[in-house]
Each structure stands twice: as C-alpha cells, then as structure tokens.
N, C-alpha and C. Protein backbone atom coordinates (compact mmCIF):
# COMPACT_ATOMS: atom_id res chain seq x y z
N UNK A 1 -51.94 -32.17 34.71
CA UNK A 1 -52.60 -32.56 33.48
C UNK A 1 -52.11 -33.93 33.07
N UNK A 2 -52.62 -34.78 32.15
CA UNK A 2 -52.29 -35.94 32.17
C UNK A 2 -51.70 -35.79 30.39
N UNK A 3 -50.62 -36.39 30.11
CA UNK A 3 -49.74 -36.64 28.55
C UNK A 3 -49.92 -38.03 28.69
N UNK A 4 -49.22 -38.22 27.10
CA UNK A 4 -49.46 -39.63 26.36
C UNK A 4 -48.05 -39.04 26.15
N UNK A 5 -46.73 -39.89 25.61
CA UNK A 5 -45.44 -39.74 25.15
C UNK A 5 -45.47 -41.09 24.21
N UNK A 6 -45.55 -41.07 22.74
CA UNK A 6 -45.09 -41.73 22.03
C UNK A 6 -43.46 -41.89 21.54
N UNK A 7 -42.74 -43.12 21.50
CA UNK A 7 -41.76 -43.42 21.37
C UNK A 7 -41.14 -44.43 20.42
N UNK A 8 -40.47 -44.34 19.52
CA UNK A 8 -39.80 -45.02 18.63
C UNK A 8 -38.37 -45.19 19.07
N UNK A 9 -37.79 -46.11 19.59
CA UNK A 9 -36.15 -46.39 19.72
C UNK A 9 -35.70 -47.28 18.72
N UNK A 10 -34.38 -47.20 18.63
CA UNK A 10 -33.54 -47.71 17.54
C UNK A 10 -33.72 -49.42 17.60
N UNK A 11 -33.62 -49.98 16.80
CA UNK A 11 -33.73 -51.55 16.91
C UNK A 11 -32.00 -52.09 17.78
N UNK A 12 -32.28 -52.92 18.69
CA UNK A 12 -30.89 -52.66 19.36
C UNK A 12 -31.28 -54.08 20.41
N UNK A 13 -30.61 -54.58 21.26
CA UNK A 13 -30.72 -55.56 22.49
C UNK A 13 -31.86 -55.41 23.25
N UNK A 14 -32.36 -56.34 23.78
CA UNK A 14 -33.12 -56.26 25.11
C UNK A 14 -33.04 -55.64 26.13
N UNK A 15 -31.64 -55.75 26.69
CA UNK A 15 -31.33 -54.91 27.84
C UNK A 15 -30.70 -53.64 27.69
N UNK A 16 -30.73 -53.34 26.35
CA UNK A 16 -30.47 -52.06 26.19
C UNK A 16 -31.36 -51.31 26.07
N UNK A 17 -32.63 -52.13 25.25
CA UNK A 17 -33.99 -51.22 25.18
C UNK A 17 -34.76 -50.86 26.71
N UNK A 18 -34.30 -52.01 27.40
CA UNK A 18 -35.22 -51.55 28.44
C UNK A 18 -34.26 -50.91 29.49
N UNK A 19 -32.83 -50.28 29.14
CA UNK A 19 -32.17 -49.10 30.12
C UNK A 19 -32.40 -48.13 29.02
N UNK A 20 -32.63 -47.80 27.56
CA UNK A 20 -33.06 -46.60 27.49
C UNK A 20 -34.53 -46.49 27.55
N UNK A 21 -35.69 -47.44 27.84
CA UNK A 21 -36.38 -47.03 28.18
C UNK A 21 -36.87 -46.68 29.50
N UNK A 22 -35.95 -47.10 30.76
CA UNK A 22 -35.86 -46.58 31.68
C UNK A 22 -35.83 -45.08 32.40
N UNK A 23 -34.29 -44.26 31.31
CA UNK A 23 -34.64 -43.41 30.93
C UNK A 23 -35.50 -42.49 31.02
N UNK A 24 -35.94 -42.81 29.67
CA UNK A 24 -37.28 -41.44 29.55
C UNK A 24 -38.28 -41.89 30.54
N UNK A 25 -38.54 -42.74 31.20
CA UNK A 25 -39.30 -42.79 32.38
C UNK A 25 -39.27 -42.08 33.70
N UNK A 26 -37.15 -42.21 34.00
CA UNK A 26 -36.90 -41.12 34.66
C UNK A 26 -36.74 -39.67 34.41
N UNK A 27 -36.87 -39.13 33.61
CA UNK A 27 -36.63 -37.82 32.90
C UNK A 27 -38.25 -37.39 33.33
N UNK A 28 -39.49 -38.18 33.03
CA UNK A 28 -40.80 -37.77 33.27
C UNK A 28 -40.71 -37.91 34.92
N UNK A 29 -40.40 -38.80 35.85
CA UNK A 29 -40.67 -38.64 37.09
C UNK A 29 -39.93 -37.55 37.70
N UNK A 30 -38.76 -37.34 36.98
CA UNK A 30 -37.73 -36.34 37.41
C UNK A 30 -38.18 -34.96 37.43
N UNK A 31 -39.31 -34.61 36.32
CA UNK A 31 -40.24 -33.09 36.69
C UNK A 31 -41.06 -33.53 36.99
N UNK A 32 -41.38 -34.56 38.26
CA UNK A 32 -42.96 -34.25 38.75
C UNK A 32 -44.00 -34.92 38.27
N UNK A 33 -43.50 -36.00 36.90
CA UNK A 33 -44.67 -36.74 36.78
C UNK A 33 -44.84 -38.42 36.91
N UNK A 34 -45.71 -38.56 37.00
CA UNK A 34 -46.45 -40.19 37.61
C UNK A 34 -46.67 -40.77 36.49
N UNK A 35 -46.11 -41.69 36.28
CA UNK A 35 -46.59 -42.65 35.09
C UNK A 35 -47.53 -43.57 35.16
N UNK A 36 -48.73 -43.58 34.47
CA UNK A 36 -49.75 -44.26 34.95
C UNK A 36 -50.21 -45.30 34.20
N UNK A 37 -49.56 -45.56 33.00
CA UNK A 37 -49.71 -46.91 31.80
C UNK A 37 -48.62 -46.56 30.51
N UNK A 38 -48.05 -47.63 31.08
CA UNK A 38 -47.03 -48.29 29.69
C UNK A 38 -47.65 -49.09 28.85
N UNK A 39 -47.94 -48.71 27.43
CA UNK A 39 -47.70 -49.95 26.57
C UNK A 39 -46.88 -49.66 25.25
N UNK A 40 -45.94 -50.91 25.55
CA UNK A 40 -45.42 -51.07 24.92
C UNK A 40 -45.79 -52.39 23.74
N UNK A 41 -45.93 -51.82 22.05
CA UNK A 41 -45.98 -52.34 20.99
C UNK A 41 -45.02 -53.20 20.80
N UNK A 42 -43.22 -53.28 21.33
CA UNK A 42 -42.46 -54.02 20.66
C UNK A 42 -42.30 -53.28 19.66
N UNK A 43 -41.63 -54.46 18.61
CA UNK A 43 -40.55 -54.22 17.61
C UNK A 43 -41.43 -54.16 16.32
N UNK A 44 -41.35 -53.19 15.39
CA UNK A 44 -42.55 -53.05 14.34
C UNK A 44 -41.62 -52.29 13.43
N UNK A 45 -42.02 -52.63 11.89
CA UNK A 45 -41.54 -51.79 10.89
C UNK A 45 -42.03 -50.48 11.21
N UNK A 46 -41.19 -49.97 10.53
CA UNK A 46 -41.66 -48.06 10.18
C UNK A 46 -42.04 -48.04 8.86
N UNK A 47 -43.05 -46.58 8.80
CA UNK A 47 -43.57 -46.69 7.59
C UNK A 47 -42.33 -45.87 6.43
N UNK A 48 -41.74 -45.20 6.66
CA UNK A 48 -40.13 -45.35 5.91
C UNK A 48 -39.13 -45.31 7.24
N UNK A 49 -38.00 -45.41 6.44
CA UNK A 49 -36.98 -45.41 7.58
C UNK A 49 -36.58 -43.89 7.89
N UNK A 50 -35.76 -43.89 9.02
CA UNK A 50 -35.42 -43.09 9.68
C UNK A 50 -34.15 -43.51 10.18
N UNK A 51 -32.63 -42.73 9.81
CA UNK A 51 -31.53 -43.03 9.68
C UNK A 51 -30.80 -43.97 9.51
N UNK A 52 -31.51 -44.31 8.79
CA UNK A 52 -31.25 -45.56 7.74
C UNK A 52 -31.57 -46.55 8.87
N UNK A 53 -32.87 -46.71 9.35
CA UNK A 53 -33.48 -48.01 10.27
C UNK A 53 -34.81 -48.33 9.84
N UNK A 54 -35.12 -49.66 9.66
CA UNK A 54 -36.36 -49.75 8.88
C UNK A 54 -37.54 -50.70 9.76
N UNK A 55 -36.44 -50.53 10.77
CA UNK A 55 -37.45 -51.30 12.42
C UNK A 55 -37.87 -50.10 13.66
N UNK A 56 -37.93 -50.09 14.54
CA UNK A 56 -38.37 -49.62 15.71
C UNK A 56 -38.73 -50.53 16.94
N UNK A 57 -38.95 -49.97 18.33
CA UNK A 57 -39.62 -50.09 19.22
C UNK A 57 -40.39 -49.50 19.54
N UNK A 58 -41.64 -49.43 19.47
CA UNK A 58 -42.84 -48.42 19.36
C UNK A 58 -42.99 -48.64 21.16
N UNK A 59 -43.54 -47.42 21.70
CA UNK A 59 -43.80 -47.23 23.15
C UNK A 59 -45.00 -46.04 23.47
N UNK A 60 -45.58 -46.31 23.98
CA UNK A 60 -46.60 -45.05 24.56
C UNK A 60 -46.67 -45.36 26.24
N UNK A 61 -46.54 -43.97 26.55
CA UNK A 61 -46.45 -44.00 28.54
C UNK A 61 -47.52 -42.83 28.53
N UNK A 62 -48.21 -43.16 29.38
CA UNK A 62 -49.16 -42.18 30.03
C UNK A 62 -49.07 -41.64 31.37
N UNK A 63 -48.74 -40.24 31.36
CA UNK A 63 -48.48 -40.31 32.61
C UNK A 63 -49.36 -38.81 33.26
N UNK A 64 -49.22 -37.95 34.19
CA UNK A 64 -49.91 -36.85 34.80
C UNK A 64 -48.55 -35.84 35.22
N UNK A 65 -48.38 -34.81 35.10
CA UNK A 65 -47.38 -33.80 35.44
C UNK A 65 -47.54 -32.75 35.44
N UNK A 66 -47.08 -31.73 35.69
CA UNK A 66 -47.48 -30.14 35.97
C UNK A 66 -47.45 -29.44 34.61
N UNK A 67 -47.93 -28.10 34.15
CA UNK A 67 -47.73 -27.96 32.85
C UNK A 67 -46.79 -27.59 32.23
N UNK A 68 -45.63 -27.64 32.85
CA UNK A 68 -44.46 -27.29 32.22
C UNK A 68 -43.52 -28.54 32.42
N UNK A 69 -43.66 -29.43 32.83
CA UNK A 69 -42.98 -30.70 32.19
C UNK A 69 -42.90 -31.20 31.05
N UNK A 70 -44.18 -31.07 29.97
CA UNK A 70 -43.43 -31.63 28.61
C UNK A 70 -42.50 -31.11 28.11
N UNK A 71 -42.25 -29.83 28.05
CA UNK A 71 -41.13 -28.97 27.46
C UNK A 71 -39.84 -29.32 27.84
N UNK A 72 -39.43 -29.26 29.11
CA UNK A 72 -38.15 -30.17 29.92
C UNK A 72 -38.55 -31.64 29.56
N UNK A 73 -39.57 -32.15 29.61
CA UNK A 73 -39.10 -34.08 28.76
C UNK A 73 -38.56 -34.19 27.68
N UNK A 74 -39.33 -33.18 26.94
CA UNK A 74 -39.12 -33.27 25.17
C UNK A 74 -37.82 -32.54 24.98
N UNK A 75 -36.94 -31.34 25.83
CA UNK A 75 -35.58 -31.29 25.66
C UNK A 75 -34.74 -32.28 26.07
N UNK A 76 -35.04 -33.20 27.16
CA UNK A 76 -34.38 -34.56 27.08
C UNK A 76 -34.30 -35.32 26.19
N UNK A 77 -35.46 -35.95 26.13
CA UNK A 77 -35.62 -36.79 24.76
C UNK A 77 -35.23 -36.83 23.72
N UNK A 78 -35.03 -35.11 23.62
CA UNK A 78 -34.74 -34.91 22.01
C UNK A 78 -33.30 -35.40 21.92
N UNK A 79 -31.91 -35.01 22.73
CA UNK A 79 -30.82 -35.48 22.49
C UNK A 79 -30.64 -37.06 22.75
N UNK A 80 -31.68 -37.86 22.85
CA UNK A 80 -31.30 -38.76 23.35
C UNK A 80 -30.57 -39.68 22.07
N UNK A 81 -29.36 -40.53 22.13
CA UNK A 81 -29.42 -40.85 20.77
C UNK A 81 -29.56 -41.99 20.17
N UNK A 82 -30.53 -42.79 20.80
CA UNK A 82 -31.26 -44.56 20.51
C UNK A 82 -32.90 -43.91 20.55
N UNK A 83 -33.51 -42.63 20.34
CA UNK A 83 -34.48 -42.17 20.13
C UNK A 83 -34.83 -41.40 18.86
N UNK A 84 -35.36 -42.27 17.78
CA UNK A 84 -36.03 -42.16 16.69
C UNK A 84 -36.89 -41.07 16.68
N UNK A 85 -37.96 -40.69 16.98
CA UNK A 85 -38.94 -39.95 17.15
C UNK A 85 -39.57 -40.31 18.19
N UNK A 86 -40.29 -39.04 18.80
CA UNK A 86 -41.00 -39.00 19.52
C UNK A 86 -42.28 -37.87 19.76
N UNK A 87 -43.53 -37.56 20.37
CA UNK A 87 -44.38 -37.14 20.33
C UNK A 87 -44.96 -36.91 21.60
N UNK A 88 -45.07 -35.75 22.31
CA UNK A 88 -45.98 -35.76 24.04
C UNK A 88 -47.41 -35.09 23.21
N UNK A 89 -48.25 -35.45 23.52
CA UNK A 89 -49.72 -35.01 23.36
C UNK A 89 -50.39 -34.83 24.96
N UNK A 90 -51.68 -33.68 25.21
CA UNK A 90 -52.03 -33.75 25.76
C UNK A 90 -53.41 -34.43 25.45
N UNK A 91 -53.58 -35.44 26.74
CA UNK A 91 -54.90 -36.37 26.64
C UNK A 91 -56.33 -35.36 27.76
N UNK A 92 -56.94 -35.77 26.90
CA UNK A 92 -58.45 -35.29 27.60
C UNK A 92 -58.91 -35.76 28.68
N UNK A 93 -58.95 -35.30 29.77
CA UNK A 93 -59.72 -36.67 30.92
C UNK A 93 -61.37 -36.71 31.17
C-alpha cells in the first residue's frame, strides 16, 4: 500500500537535520518500504509551539510498504527525540 509520513523536527543544524532525517527514512526501508518522494518544506513557523519551539522542519515522504509497517514506523518515530510530531496517512492510488 502506498503512505504519506508527515514530519516536524526540532529547529537544530543542517547536518543534524539531515542525519535525523536519514533516520526515519531508514526505519521505513527497514520494514519493507520504498520511498518514492521526499518533499521537504524546510524551516517554517508552527501554528503554536510545541515544547517550547516556535519553528520546525516540515517533511512529507511518500513511500509503498506492507500493511503492517506503519505501526513499527510510528513506534520508532514516536521515541525519536528531535521529532515534534508526526502523522502516517494512507494515500489513495
């Protein structure tokens, strides 16, 4: 089936954003799924803050995986701790 994973990370370095967004990239290939479009928004206010941060890195990955991979992403994700919120939706094809 194919997901969308929305992502908010903490406002933080360059090369830090892009090893934790490495990351959750490997956590999705790691059960089985293919990532098939990154876009990434960059650095954007939030509409309130969230632990006391009033920036973000907004991210959406699209990717295809079996149906029990979001559940194992989203228990990754969730402890991750430069990860604000996040969201897997399933997309329609």
């Amino acid at each position: 089936m194919k997901y969308e994973i929305a992502v908010i990370l903490k406002e933080m370095e360059d090369e830090v954003h892009a090893g934790e967004f490495s990351k959750i990239t490997e956590v999705i290939e790691r059960f089985g799924g293919v990532v098939e479009k990154v876009d990434d928004w960059g650095k954007r206010k939030l509409a309130y803050e969230i632990q006391k941060q009033g920036r973000g890195f907004y991210s959406f990955i699209t990717f295809v995986a079996p149906t029990n991979a979001p559940a194992e992403i989203e228990n990754r994700v969730r402890i991750m701790e430069n990860v604000l919120r996040y969201l897997i939706v399933s997309v329609e094809e």
